[in-house]
PDB file of N, CA and C in Angstrom:
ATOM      1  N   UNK A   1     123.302  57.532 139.698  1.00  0.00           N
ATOM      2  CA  UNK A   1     124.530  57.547 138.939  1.00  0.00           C
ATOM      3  C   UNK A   1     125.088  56.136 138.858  1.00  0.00           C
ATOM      4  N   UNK A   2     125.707  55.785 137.469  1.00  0.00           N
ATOM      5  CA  UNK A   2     126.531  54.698 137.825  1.00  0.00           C
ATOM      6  C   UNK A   2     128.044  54.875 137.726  1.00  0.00           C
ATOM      7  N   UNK A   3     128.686  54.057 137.748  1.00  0.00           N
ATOM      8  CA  UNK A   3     130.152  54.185 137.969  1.00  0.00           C
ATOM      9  C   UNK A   3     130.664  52.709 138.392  1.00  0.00           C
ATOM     10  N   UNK A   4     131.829  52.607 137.334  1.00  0.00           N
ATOM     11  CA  UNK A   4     132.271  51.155 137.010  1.00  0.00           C
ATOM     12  C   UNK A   4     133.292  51.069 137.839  1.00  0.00           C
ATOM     13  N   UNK A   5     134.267  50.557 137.803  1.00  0.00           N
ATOM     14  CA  UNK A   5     135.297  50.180 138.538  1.00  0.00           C
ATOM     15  C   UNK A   5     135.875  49.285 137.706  1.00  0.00           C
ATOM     16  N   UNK A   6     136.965  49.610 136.981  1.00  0.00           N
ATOM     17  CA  UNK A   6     137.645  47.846 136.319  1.00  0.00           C
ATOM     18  C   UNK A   6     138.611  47.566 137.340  1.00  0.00           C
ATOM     19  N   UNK A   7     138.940  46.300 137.054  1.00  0.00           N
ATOM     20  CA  UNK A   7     139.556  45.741 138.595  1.00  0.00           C
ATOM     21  C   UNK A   7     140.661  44.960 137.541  1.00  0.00           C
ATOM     22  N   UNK A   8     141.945  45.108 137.563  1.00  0.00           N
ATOM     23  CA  UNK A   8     142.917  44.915 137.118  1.00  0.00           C
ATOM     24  C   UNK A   8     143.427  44.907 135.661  1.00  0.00           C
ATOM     25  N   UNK A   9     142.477  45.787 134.502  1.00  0.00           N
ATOM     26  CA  UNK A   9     142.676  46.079 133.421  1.00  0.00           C
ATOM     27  C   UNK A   9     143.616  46.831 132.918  1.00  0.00           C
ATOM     28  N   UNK A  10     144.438  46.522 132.029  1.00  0.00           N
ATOM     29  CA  UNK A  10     144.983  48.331 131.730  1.00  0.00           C
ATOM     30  C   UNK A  10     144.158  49.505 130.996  1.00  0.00           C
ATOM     31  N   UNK A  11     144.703  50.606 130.964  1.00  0.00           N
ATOM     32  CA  UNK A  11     143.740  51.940 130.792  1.00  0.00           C
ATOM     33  C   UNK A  11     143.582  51.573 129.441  1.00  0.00           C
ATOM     34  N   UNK A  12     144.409  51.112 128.719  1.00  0.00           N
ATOM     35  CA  UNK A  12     144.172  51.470 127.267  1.00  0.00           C
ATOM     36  C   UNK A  12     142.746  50.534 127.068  1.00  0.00           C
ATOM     37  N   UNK A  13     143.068  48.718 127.603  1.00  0.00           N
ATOM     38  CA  UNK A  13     142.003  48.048 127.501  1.00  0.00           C
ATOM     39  C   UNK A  13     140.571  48.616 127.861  1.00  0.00           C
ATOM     40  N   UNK A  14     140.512  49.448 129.011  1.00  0.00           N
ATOM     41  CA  UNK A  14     139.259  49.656 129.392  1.00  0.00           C
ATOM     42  C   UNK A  14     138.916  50.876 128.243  1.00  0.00           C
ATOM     43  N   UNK A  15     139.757  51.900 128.082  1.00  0.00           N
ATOM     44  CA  UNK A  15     139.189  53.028 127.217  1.00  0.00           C
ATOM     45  C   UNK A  15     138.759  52.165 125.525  1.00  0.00           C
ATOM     46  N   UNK A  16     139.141  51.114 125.390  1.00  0.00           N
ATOM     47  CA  UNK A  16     138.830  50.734 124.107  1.00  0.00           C
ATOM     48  C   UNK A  16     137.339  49.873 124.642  1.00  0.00           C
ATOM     49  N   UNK A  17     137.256  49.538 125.663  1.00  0.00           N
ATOM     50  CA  UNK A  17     135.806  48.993 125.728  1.00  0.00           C
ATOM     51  C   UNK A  17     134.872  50.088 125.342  1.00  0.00           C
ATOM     52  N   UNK A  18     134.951  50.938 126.387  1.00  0.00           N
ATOM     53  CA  UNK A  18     134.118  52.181 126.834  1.00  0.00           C
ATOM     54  C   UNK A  18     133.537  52.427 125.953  1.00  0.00           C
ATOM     55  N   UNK A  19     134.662  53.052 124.649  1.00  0.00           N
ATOM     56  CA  UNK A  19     134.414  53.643 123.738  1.00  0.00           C
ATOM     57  C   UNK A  19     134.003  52.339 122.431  1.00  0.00           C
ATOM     58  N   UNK A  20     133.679  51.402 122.432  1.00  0.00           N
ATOM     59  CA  UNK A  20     133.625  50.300 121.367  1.00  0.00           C
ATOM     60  C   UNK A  20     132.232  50.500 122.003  1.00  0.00           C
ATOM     61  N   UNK A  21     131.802  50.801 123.210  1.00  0.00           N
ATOM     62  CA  UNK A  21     130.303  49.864 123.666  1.00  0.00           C
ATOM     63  C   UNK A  21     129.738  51.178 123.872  1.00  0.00           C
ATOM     64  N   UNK A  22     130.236  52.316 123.706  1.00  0.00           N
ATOM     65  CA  UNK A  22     129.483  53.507 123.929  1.00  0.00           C
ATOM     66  C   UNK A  22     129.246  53.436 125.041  1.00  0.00           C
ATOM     67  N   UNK A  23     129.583  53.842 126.183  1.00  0.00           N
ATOM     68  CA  UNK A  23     129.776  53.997 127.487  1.00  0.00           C
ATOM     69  C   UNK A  23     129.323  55.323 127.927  1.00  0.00           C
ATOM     70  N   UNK A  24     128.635  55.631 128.761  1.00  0.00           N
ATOM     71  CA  UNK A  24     128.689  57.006 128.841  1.00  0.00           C
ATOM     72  C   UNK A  24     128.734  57.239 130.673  1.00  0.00           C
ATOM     73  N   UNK A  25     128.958  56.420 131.284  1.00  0.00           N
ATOM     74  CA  UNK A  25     129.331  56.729 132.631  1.00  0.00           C
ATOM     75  C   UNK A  25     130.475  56.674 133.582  1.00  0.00           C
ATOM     76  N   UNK A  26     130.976  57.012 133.918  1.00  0.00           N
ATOM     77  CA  UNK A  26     132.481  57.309 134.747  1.00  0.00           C
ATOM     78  C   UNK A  26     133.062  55.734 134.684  1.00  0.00           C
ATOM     79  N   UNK A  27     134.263  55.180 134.143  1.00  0.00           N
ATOM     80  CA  UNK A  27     134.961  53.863 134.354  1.00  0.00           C
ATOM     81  C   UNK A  27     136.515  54.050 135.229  1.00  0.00           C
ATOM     82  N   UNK A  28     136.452  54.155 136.290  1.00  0.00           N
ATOM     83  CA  UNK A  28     137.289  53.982 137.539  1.00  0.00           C
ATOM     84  C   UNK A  28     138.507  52.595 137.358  1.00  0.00           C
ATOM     85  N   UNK A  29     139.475  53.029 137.184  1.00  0.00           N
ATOM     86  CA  UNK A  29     140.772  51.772 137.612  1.00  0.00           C
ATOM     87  C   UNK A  29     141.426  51.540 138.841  1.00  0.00           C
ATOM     88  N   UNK A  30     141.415  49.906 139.361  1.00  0.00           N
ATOM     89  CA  UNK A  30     141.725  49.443 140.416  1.00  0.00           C
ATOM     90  C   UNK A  30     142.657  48.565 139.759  1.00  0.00           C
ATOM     91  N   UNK A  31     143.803  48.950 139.501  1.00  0.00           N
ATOM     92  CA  UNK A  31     144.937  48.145 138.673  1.00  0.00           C
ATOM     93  C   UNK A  31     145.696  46.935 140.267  1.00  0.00           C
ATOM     94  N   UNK A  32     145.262  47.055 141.200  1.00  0.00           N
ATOM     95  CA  UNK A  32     146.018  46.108 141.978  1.00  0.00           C
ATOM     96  C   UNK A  32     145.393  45.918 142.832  1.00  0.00           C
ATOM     97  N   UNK A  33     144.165  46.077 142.543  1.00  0.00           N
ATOM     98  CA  UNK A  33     142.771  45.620 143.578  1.00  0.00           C
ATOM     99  C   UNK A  33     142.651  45.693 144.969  1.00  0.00           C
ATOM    100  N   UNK A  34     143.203  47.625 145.187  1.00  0.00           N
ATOM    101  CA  UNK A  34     142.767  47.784 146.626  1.00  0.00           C
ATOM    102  C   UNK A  34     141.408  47.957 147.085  1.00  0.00           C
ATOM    103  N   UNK A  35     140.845  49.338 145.672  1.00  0.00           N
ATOM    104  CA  UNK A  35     139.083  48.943 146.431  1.00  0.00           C
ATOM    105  C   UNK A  35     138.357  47.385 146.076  1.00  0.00           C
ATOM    106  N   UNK A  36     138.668  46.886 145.379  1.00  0.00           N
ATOM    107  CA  UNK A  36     138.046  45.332 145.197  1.00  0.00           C
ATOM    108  C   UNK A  36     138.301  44.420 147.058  1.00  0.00           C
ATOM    109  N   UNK A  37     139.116  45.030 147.214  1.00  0.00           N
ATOM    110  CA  UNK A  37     139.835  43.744 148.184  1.00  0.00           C
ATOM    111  C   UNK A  37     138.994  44.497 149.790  1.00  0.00           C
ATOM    112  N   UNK A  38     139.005  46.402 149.137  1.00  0.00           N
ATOM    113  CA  UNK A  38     138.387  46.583 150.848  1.00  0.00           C
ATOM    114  C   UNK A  38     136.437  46.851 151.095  1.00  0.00           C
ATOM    115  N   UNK A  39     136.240  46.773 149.736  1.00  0.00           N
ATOM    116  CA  UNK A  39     134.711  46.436 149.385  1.00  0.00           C
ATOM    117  C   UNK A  39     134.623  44.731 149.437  1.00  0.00           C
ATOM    118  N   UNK A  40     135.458  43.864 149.616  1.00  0.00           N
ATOM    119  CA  UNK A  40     135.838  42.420 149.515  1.00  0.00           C
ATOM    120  C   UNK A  40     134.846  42.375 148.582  1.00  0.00           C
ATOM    121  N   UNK A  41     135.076  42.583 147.357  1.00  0.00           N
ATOM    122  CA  UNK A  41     134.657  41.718 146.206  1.00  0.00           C
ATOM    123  C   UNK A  41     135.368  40.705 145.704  1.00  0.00           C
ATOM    124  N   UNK A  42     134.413  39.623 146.066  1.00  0.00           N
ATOM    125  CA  UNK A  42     134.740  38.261 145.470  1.00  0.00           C
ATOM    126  C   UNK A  42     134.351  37.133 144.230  1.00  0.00           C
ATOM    127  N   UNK A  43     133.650  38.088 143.110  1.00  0.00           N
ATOM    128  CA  UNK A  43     133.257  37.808 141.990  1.00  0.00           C
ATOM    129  C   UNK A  43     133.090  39.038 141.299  1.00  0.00           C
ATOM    130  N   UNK A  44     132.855  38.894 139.555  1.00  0.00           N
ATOM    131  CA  UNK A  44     132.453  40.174 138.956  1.00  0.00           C
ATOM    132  C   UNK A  44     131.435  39.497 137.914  1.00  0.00           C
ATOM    133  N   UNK A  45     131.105  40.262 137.663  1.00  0.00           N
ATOM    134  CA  UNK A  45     130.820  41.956 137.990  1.00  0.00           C
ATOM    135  C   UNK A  45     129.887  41.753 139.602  1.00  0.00           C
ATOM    136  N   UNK A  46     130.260  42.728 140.433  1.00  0.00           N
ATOM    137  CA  UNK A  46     129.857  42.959 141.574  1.00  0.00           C
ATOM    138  C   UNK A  46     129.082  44.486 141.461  1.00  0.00           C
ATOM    139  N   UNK A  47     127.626  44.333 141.701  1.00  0.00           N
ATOM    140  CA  UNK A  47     126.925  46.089 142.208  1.00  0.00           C
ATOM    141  C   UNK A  47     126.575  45.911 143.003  1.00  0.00           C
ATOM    142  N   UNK A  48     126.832  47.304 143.478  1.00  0.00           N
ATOM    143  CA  UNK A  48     126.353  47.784 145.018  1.00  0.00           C
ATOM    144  C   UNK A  48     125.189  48.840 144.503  1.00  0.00           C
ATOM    145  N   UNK A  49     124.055  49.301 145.167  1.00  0.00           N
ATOM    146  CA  UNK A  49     123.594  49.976 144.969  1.00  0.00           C
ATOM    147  C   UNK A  49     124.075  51.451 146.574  1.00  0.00           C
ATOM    148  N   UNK A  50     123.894  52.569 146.261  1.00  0.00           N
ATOM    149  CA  UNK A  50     124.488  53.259 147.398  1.00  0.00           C
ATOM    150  C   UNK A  50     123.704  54.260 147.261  1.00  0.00           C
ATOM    151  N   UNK A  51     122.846  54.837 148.405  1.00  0.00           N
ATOM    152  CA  UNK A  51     122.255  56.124 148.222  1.00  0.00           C
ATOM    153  C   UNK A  51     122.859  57.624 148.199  1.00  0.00           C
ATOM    154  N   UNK A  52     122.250  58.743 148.051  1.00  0.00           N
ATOM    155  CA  UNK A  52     122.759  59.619 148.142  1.00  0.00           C
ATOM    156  C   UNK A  52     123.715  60.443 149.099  1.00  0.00           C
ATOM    157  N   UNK A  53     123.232  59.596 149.950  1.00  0.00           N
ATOM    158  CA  UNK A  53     124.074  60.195 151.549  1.00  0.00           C
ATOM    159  C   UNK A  53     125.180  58.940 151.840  1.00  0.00           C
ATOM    160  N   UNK A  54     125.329  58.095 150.817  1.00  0.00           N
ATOM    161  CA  UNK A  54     126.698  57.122 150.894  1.00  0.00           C
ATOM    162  C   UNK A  54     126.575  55.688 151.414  1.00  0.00           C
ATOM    163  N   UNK A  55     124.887  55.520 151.802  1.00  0.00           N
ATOM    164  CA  UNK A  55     124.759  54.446 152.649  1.00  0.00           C
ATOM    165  C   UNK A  55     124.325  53.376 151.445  1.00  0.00           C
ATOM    166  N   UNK A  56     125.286  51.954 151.510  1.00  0.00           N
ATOM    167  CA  UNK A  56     124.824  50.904 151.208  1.00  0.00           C
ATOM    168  C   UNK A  56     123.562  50.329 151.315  1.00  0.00           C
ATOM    169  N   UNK A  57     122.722  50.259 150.009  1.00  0.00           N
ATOM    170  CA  UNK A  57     121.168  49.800 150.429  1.00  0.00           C
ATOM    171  C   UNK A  57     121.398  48.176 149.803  1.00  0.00           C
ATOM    172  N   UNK A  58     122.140  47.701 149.280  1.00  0.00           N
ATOM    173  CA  UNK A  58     122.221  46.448 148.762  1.00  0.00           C
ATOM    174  C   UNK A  58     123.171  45.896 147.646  1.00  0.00           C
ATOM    175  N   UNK A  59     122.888  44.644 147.380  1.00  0.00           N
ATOM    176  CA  UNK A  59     124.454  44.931 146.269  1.00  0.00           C
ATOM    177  C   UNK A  59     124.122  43.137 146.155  1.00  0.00           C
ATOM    178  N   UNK A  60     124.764  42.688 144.936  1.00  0.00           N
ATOM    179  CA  UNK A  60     124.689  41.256 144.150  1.00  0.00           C
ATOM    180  C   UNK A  60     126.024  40.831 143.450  1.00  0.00           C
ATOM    181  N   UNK A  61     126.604  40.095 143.593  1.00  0.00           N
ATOM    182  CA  UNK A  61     127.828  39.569 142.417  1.00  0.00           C
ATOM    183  C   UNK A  61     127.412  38.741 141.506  1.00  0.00           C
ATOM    184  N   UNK A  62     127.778  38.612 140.584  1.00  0.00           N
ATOM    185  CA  UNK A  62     127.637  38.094 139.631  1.00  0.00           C
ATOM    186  C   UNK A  62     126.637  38.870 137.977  1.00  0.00           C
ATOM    187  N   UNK A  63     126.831  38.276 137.459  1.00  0.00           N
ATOM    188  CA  UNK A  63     125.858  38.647 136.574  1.00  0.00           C
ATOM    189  C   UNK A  63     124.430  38.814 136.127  1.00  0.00           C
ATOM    190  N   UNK A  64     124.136  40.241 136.305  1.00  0.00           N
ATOM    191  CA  UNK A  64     122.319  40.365 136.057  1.00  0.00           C
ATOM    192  C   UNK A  64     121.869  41.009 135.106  1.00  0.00           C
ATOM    193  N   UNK A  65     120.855  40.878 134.435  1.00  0.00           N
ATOM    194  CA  UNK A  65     119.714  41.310 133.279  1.00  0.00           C
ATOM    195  C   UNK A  65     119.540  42.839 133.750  1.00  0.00           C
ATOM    196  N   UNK A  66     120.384  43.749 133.823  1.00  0.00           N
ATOM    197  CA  UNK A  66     119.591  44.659 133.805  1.00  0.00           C
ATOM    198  C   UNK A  66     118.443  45.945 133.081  1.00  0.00           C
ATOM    199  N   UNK A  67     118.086  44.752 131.883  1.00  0.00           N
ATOM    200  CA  UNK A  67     116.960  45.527 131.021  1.00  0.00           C
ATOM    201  C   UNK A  67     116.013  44.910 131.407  1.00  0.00           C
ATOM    202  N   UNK A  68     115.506  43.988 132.115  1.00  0.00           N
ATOM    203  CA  UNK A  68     114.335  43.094 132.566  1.00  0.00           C
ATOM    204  C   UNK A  68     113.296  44.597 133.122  1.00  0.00           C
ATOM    205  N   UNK A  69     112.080  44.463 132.978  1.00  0.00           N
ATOM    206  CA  UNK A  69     111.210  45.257 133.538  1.00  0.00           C
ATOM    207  C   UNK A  69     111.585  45.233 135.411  1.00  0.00           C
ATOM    208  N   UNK A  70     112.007  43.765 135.768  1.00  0.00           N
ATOM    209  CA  UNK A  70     111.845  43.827 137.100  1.00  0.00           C
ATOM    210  C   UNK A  70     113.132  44.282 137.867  1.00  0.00           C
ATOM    211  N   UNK A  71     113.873  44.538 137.116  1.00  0.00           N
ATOM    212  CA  UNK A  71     115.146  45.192 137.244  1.00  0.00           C
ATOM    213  C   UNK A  71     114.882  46.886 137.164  1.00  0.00           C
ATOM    214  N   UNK A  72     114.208  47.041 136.370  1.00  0.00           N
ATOM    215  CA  UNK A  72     113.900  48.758 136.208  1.00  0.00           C
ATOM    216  C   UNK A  72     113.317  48.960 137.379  1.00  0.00           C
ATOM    217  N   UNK A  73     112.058  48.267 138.007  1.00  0.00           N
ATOM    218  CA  UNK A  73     111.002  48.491 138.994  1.00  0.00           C
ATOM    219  C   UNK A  73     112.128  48.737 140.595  1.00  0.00           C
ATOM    220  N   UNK A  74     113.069  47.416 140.234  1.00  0.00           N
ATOM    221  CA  UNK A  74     114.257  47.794 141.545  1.00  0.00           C
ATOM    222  C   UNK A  74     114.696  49.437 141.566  1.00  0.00           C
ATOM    223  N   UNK A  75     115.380  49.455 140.513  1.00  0.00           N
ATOM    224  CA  UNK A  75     115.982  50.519 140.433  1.00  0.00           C
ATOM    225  C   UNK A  75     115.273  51.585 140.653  1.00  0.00           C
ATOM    226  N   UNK A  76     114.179  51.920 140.184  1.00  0.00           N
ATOM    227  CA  UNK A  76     113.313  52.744 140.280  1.00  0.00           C
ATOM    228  C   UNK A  76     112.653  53.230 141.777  1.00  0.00           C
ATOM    229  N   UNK A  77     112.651  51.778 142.378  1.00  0.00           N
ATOM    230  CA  UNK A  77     112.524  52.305 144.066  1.00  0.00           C
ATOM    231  C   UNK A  77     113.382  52.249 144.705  1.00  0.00           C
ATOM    232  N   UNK A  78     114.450  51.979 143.971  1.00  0.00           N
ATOM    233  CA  UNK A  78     115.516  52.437 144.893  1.00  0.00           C
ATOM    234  C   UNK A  78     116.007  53.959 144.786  1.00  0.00           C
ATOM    235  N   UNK A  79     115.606  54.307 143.819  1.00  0.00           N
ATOM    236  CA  UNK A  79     115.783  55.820 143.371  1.00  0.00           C
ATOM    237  C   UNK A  79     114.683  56.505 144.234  1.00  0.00           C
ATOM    238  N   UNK A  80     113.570  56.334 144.341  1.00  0.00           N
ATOM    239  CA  UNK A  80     112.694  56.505 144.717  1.00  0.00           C
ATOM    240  C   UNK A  80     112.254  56.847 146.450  1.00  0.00           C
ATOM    241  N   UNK A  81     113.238  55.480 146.935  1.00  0.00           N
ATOM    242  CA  UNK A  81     113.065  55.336 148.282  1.00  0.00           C
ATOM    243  C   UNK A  81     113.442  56.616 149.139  1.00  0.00           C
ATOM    244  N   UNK A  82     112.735  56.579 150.263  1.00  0.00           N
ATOM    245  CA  UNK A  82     112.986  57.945 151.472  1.00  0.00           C
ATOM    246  C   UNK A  82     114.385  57.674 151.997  1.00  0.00           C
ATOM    247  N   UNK A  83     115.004  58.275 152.270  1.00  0.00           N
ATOM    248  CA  UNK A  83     116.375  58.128 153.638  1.00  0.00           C
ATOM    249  C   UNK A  83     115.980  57.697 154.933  1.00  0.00           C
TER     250      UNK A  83
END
């Protein structure tokens, strides 16, 4: 699953992205950046990747390619991987 987080946007701004870029996965507001501040994110876009049972398997700030083949192959074992 993914799931965004905007970090100090207003609703209207983010619902006009969403829907301008065709969005189709959950976009979460942090209008005064408590989960930003207790995930200490210190750049954006920030992903975490998180498994099914809640545990942090890794995570990057900044900006990444994620249509690259070697980006799919991540994702893919990370989907993939045992608990």
């Amino acid at each position: 699953m993914v799931l965004a987080v905007n970090l100090g946007e207003p609703a209207a701004t983010v619902k006009a992205y969403v829907a301008k870029h065709r969005l189709s996965f959950p976009h979460l507001l942090d209008p005064d950046f408590t989960l930003a501040s207790l995930l200490a994110v210190r750049a954006t876009p920030t992903n975490f990747f998180v498994d099914r049972q809640g545990r942090l398997l890794g995570g990057g700030a900044g900006y990444r390619d994620w249509t690259t083949p070697e980006a799919h192959r991540l994702v893919e074992a990370l989907l993939t991987a045992e608990p």
